[in-house]
Structure formats: structure tokens, C-alpha cells
PDB file of N, CA and C in Angstrom:
ATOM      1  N   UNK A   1       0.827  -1.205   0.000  1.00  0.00           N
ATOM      2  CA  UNK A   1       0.000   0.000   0.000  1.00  0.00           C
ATOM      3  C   UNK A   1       0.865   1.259   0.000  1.00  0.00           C
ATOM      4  N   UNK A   2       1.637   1.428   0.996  1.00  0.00           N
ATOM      5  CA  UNK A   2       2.903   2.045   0.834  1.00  0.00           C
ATOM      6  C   UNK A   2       3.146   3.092  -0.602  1.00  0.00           C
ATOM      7  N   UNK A   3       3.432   1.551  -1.636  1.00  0.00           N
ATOM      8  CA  UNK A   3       4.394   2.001  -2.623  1.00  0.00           C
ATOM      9  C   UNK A   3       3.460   3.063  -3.560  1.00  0.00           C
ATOM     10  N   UNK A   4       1.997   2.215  -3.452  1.00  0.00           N
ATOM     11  CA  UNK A   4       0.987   2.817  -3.827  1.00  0.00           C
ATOM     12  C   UNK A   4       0.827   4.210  -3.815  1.00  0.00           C
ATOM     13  N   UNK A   5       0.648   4.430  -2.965  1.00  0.00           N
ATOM     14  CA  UNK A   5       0.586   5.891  -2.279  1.00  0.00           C
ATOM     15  C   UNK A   5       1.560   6.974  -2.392  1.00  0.00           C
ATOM     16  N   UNK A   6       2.940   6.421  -2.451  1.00  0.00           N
ATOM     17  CA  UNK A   6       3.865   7.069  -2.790  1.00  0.00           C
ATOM     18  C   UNK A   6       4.216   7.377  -4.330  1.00  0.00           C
ATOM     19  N   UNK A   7       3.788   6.542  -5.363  1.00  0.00           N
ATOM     20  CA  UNK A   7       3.547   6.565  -6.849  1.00  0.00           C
ATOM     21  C   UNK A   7       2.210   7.850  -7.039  1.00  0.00           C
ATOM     22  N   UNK A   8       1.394   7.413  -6.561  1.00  0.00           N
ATOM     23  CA  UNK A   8       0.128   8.393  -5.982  1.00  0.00           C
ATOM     24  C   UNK A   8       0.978   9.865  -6.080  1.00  0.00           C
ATOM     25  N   UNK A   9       1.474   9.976  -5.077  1.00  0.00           N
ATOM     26  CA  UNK A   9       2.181  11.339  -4.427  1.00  0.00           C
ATOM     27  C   UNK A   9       3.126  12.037  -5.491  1.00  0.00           C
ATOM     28  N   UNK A  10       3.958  10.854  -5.810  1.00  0.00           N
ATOM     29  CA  UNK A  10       5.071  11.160  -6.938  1.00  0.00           C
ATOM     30  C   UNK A  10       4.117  12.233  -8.095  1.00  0.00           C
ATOM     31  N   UNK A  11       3.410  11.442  -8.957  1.00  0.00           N
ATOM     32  CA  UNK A  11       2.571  11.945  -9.837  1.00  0.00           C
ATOM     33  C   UNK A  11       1.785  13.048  -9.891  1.00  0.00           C
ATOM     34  N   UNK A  12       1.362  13.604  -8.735  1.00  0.00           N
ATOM     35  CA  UNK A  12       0.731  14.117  -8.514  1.00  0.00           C
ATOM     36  C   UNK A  12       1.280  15.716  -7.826  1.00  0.00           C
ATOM     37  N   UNK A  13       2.611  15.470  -7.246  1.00  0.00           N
ATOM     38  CA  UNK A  13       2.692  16.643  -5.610  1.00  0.00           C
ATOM     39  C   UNK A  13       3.107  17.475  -7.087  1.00  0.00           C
ATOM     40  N   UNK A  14       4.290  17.648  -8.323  1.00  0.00           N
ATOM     41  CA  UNK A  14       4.137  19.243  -8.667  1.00  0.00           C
ATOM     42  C   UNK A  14       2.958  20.061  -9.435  1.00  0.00           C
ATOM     43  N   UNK A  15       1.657  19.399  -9.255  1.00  0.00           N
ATOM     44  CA  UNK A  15       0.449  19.978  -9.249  1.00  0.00           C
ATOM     45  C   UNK A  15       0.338  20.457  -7.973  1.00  0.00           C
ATOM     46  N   UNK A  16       0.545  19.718  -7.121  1.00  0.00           N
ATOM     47  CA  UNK A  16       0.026  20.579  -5.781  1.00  0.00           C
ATOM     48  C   UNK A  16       0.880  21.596  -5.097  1.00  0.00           C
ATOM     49  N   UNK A  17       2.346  21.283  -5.871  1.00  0.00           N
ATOM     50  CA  UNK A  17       3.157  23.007  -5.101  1.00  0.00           C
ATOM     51  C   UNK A  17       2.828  23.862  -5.434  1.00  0.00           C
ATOM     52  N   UNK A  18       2.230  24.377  -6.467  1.00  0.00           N
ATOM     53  CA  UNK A  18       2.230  25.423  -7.088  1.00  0.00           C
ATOM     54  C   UNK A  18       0.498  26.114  -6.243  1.00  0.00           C
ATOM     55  N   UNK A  19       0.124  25.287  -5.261  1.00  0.00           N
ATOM     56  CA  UNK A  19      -1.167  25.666  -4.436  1.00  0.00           C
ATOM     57  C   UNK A  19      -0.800  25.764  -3.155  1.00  0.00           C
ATOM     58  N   UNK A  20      -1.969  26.510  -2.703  1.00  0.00           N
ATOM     59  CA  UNK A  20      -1.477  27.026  -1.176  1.00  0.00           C
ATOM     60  C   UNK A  20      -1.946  25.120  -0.152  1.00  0.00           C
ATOM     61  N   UNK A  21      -1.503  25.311   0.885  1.00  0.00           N
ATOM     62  CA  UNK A  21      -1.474  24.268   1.486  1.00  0.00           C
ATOM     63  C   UNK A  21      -3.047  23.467   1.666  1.00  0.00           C
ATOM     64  N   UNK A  22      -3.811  25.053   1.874  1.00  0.00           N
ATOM     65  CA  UNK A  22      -5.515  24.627   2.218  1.00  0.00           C
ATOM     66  C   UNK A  22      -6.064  24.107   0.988  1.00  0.00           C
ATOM     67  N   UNK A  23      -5.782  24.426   0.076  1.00  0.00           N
ATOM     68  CA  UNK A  23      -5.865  24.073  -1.225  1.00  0.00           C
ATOM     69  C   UNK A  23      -5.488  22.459  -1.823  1.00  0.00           C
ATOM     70  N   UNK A  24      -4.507  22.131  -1.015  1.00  0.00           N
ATOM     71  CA  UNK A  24      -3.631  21.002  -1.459  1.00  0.00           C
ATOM     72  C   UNK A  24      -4.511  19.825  -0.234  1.00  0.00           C
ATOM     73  N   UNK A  25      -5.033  20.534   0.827  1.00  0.00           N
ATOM     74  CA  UNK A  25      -5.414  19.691   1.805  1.00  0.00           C
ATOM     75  C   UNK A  25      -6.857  19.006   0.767  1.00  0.00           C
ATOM     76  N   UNK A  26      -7.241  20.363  -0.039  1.00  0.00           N
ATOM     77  CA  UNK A  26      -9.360  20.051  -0.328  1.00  0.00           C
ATOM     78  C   UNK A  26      -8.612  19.388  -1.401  1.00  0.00           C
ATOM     79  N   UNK A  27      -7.722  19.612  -2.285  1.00  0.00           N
ATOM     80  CA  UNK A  27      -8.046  18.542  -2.829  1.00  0.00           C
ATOM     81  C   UNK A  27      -7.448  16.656  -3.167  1.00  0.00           C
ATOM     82  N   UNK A  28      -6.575  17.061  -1.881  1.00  0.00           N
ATOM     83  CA  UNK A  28      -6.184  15.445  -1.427  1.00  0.00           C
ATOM     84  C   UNK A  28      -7.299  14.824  -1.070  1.00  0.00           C
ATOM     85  N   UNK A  29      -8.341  15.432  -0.206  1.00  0.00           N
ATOM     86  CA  UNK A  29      -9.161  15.012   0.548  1.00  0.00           C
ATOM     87  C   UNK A  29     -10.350  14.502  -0.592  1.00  0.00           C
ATOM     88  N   UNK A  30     -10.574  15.280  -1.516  1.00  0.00           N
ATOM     89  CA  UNK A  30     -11.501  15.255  -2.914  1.00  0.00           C
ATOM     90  C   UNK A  30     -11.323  13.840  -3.563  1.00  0.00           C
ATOM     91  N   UNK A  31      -9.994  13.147  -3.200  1.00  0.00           N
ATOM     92  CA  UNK A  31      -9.606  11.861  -3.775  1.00  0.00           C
ATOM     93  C   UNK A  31      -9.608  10.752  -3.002  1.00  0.00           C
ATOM     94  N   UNK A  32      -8.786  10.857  -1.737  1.00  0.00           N
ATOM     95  CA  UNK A  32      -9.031  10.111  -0.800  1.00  0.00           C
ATOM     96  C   UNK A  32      -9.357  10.078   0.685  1.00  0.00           C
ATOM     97  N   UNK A  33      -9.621   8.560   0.918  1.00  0.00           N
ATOM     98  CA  UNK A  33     -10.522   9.240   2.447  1.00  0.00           C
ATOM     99  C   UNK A  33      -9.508   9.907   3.269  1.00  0.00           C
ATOM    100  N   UNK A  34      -9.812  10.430   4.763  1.00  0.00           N
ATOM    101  CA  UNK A  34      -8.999  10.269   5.367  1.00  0.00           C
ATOM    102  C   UNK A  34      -7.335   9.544   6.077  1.00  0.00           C
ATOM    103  N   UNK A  35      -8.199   8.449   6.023  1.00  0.00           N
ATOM    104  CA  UNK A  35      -6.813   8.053   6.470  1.00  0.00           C
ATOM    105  C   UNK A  35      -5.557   7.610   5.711  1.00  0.00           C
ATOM    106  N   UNK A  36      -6.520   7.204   4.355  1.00  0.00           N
ATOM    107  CA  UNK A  36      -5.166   7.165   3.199  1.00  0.00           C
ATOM    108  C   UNK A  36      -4.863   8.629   3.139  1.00  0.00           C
ATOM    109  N   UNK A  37      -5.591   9.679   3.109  1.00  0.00           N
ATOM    110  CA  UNK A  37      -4.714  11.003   3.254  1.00  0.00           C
ATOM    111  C   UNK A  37      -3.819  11.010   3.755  1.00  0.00           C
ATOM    112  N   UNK A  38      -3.807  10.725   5.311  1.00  0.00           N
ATOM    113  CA  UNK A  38      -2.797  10.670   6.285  1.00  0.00           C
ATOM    114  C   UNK A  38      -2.099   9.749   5.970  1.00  0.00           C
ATOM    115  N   UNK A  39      -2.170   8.772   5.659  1.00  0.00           N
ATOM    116  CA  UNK A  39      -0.916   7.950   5.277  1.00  0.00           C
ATOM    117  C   UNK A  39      -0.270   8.272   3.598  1.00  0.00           C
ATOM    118  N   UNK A  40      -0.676   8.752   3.416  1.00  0.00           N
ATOM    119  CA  UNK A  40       0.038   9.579   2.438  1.00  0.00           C
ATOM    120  C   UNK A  40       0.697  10.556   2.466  1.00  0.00           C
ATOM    121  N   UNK A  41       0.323  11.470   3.512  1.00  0.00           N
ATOM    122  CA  UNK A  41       0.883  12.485   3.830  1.00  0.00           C
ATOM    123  C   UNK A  41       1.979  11.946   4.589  1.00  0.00           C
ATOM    124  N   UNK A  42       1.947  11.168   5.637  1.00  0.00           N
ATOM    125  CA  UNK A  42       3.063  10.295   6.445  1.00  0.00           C
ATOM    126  C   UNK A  42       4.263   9.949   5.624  1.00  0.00           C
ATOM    127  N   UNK A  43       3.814   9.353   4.349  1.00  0.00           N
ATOM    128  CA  UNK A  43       4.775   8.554   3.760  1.00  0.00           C
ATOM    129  C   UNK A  43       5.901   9.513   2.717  1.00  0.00           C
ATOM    130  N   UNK A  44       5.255  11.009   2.184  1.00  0.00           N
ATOM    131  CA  UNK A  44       5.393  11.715   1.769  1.00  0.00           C
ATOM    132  C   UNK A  44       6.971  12.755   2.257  1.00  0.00           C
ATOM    133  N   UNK A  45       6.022  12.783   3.484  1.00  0.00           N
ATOM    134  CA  UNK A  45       6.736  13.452   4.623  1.00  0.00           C
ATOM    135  C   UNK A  45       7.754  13.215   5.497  1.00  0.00           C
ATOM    136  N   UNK A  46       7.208  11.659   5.723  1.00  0.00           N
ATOM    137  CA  UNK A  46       8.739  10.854   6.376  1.00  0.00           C
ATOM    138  C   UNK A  46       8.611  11.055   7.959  1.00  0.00           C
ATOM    139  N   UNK A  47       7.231  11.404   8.306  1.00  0.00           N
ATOM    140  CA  UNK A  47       6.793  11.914   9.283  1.00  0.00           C
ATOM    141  C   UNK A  47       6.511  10.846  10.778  1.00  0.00           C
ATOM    142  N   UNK A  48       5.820   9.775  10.030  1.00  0.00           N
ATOM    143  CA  UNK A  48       6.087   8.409  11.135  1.00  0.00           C
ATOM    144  C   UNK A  48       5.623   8.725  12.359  1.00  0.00           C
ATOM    145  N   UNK A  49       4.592   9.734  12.265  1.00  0.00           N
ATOM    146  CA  UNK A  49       4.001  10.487  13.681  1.00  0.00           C
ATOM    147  C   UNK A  49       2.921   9.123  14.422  1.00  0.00           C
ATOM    148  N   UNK A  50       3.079   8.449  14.092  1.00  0.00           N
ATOM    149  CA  UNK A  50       1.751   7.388  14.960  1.00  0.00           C
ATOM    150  C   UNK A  50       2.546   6.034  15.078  1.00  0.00           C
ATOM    151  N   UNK A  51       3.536   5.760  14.930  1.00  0.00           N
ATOM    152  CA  UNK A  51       4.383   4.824  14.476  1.00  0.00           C
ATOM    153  C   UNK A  51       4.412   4.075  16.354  1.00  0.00           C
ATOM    154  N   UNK A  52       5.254   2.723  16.338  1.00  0.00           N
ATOM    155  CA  UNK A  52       4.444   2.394  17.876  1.00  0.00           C
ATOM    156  C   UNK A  52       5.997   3.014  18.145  1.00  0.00           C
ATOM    157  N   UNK A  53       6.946   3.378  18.025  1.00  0.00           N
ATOM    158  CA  UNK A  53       8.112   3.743  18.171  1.00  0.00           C
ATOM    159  C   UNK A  53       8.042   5.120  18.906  1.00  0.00           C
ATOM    160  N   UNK A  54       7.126   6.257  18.024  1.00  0.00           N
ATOM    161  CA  UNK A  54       6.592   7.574  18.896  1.00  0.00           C
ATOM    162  C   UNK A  54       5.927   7.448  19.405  1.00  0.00           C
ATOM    163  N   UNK A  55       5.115   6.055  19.431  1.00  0.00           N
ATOM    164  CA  UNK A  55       3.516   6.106  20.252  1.00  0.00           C
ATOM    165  C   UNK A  55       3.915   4.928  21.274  1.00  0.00           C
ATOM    166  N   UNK A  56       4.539   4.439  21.692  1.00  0.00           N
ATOM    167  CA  UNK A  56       3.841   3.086  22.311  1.00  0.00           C
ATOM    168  C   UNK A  56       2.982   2.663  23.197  1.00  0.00           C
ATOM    169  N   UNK A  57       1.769   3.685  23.042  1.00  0.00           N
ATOM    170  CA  UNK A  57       0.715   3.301  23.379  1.00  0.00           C
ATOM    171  C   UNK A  57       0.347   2.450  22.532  1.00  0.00           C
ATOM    172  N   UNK A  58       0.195   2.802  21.201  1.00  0.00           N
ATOM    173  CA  UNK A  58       0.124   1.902  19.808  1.00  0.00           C
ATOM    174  C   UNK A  58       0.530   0.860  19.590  1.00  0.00           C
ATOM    175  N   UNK A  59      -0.736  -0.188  19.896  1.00  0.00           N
ATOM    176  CA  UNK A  59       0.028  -1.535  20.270  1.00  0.00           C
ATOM    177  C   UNK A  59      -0.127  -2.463  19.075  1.00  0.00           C
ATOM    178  N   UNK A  60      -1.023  -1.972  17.809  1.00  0.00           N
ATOM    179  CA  UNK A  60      -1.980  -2.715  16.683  1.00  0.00           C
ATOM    180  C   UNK A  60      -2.534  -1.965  15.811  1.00  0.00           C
ATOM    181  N   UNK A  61      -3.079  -2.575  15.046  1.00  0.00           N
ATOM    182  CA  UNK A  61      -3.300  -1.805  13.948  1.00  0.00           C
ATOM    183  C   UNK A  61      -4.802  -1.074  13.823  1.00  0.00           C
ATOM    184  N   UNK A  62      -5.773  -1.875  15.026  1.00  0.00           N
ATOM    185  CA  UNK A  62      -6.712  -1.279  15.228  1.00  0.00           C
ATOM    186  C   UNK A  62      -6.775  -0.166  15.728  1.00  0.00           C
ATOM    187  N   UNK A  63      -5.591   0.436  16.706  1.00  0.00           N
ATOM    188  CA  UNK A  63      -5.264   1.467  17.542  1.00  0.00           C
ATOM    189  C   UNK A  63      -4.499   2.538  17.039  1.00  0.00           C
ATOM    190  N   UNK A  64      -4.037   2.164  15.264  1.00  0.00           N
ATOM    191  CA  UNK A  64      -3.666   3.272  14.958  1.00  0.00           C
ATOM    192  C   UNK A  64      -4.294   3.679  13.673  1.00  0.00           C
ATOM    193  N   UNK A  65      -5.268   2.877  13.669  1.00  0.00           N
ATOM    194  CA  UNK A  65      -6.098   3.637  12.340  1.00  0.00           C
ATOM    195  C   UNK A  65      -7.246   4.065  13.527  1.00  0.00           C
ATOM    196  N   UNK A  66      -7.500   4.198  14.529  1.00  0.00           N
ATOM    197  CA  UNK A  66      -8.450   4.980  15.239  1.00  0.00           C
ATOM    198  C   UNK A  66      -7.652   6.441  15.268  1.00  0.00           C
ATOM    199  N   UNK A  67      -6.525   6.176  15.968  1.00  0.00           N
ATOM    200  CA  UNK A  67      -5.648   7.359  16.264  1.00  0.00           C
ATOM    201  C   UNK A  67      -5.611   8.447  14.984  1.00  0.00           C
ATOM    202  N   UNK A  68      -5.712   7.330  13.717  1.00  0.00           N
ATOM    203  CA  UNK A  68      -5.905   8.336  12.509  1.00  0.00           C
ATOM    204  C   UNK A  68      -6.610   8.798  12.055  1.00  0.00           C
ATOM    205  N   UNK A  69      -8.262   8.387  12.705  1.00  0.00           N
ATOM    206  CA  UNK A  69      -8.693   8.849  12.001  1.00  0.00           C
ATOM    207  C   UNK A  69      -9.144   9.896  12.962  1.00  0.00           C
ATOM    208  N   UNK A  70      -8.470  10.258  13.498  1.00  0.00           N
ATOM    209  CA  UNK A  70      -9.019  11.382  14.737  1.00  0.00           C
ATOM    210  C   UNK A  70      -8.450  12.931  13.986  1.00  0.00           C
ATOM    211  N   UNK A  71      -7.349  12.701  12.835  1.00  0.00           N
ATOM    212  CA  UNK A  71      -6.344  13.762  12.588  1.00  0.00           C
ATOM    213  C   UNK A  71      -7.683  14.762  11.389  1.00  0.00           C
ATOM    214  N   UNK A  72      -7.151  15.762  11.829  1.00  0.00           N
ATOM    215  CA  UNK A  72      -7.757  16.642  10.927  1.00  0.00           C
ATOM    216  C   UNK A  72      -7.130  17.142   9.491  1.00  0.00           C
ATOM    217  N   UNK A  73      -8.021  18.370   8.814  1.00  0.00           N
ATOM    218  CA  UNK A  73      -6.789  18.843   7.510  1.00  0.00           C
ATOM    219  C   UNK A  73      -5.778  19.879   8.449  1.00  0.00           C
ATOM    220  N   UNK A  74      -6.225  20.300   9.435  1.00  0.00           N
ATOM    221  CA  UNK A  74      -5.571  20.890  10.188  1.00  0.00           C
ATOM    222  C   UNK A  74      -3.964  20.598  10.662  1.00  0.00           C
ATOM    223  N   UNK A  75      -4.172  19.574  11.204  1.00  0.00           N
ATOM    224  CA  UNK A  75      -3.088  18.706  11.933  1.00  0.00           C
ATOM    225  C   UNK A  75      -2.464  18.744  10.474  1.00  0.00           C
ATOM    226  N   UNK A  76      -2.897  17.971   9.353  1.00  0.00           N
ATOM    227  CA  UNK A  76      -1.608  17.916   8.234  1.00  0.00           C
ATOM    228  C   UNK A  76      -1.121  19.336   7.730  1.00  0.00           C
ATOM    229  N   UNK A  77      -2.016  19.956   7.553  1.00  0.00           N
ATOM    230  CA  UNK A  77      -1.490  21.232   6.769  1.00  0.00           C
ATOM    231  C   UNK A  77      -0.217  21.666   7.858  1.00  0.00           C
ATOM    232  N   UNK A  78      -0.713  21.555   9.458  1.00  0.00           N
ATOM    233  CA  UNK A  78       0.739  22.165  10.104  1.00  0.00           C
ATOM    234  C   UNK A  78       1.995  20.949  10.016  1.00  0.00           C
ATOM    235  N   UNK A  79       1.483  19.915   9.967  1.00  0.00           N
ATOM    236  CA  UNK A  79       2.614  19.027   9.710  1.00  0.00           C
ATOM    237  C   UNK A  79       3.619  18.864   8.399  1.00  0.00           C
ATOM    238  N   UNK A  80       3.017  19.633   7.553  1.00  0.00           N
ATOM    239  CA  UNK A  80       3.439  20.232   6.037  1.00  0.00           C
ATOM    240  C   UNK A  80       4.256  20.962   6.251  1.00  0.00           C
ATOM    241  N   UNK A  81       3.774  21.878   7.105  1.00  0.00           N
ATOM    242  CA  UNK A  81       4.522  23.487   7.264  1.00  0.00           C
ATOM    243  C   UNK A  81       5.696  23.034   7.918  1.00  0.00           C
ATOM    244  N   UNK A  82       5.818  21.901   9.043  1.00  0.00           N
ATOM    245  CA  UNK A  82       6.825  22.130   9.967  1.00  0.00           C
ATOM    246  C   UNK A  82       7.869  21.411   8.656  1.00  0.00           C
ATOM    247  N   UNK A  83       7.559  20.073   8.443  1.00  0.00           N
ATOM    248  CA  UNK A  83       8.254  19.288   7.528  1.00  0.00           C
ATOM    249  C   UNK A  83       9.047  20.184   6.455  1.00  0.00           C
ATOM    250  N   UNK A  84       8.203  21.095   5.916  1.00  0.00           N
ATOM    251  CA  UNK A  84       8.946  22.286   4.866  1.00  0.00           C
ATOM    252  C   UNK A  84       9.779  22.947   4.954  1.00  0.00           C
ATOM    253  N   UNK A  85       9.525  23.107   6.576  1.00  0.00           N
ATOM    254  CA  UNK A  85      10.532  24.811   7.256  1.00  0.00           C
ATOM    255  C   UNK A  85      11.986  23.890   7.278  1.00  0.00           C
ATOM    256  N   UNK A  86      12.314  22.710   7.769  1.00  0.00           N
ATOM    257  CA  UNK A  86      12.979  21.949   7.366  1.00  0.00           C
ATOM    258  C   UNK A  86      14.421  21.980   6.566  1.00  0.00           C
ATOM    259  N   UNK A  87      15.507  22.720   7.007  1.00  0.00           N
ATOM    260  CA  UNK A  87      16.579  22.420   5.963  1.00  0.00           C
ATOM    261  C   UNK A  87      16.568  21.323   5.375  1.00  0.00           C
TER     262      UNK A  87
END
């Protein structure tokens, strides 16, 4: 699923630089649900924010597609920003 998503991303992200972030959020979201958003955005990003390594509360896989689907466009758009500011 992974590679998927990242072929996805490849193809797609220099359509979405050239848009502002809120922009890039409506229309990720226009394609896929949530949580493949977020795991797209994760995989994109290199971000690994739910991973049981940052979480280990996160014991399964039921516990982290809940955790995901709790994330907003909010949460990614700032997780964009930080990832960007980024040397």
C-alpha cells in the first residue's frame, strides 16, 4: 500500500506546489478518504508520527487507524509546514 501511495504522491505533488497548502489539503481530501490522506501524507513526509516507536501506546493496527482517524486537515497542513521549514 505504501508504494501505492507514494507513486500516488510522486505523480501528482508538482500539481500541488504550485497551491497554497488549504488548497492542497481540499483537494487530497476530494480523492481520498482520510486516512489514506494521512498515510500519504506520512509517507510523503517521512513523518512516522503514529508509528508504535513515537507512540507506544500503539500496540496494533486497530489502535492506529483509530488514532488516525481522529487527525484533521488541520493537523496535516501544520505538519506540512513544519516538515517544509525543514533544511
Amino acid at each position: 500500500m505504501k508504494i501505492i501511495l507514494e507513486e500516488y504522491l510522486q505523480e501528482n505533488f508538482d500539481r500541488f506546489l504550485g497551491n497554497s497548502l488549504s488548497r492542497i489539503i481540499f483537494q487530497l481530501r476530494q480523492t481520498l478518504s482520510r486516512k489514506r490522506l494521512m498515510l500519504m501524507v506520512s509517507c510523503k513526509y517521512d513523518l512516522h508520527l503514529f508509528s508504535t516507536t513515537t507512540h507506544p501506546s500503539i500496540t496494533d493496527d486497530r489502535q492506529f487507524m483509530l488514532k488516525l482517524s481522529r487527525i484533521t486537515p488541520v493537523d496535516v497542513a501544520t505538519r506540512i509546514r513544519r516538515s517544509m521549514a525543514r533544511p
